[in-house]
Protein backbone atom coordinates (compact mmCIF):
# COMPACT_ATOMS: atom_id res chain seq x y z
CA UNK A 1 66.77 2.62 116.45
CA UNK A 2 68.92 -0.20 116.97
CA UNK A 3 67.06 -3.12 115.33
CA UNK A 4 65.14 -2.82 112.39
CA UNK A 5 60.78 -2.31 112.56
CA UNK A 6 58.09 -4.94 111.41
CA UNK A 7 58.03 -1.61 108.38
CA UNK A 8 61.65 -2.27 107.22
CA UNK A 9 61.23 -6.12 106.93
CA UNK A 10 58.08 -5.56 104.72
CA UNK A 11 60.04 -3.42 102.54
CA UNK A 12 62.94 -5.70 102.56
CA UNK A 13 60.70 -8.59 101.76
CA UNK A 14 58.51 -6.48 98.77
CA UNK A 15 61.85 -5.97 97.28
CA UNK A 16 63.22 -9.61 97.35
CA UNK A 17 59.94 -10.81 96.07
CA UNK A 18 60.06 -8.31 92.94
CA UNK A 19 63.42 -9.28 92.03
CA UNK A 20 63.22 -12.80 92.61
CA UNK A 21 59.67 -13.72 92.56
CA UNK A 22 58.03 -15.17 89.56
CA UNK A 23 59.39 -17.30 86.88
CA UNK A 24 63.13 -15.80 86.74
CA UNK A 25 62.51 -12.19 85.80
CA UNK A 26 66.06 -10.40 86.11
CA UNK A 27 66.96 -13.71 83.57
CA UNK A 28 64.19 -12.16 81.05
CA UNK A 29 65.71 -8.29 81.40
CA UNK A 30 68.88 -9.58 81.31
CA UNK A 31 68.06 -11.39 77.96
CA UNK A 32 66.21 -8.60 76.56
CA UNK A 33 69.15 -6.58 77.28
CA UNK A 34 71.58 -8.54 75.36
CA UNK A 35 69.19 -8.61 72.21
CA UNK A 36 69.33 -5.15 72.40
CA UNK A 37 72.92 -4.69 72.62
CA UNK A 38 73.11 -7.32 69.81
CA UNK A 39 70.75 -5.41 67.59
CA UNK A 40 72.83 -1.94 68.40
CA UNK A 41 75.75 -4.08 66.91
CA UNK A 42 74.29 -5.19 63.89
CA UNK A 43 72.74 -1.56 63.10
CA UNK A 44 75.84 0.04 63.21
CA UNK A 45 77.67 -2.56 61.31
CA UNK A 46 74.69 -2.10 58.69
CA UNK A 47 75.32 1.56 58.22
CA UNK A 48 77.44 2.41 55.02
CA UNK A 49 80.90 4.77 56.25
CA UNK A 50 80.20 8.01 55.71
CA UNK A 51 81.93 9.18 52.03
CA UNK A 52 82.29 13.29 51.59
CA UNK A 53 80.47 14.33 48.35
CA UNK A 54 82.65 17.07 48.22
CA UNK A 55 86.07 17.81 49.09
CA UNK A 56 86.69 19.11 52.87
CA UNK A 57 86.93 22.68 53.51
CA UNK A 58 89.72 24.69 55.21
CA UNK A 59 89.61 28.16 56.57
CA UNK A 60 92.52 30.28 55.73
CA UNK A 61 94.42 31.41 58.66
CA UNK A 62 95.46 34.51 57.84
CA UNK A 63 93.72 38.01 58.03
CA UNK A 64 92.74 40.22 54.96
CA UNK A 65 96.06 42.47 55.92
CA UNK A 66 98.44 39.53 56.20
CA UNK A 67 98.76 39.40 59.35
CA UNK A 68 98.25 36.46 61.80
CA UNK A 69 94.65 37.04 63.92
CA UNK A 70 96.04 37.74 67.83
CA UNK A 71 96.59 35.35 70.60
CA UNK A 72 94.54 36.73 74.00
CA UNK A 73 97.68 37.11 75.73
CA UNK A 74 98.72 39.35 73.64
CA UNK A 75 95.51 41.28 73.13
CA UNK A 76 95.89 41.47 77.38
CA UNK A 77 99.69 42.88 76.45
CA UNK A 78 98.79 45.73 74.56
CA UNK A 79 96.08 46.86 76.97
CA UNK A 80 98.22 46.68 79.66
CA UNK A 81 100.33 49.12 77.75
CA UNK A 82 97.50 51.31 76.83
């Protein structure tokens, strides 16, 4: 358990030979990575800002009987007192 099997060296050795085997191929993901982070870039610069057609919305924050809507704590007040 000490030293490593004929198994892990084959392993170790299929691994290498996939990362560094063959005509440079982490340079060719690594390229392809950085055209597709540049073409991310120049989407998003293409897209137009977003203008509201219509004006934004607000809710009104007061209830129908004019008074304000009721924090939990003090929903958890008055049915402690109940």
């Amino acid at each position: 358990m000490g030293s490593l099997s004929i198994w892990h060296w084959i392993i170790v050795l299929v691994v290498v030979m996939v990362l560094f085997g063959g005509r440079g191929k982490i340079s060719n993901v690594m390229g392809d990575f950085a055209e597709g982070i540049k073409a991310f870039k120049k989407g998003m610069a293409d897209d137009k800002p977003a203008t509201p057609s219509e004006p934004v919305k607000t809710l009104d924050h007061q209830q129908a009987g004019g008074e304000a809507p009721k924090s939990e704590s003090n929903r958890q007040t008055e049915s402690a007192r109940s």
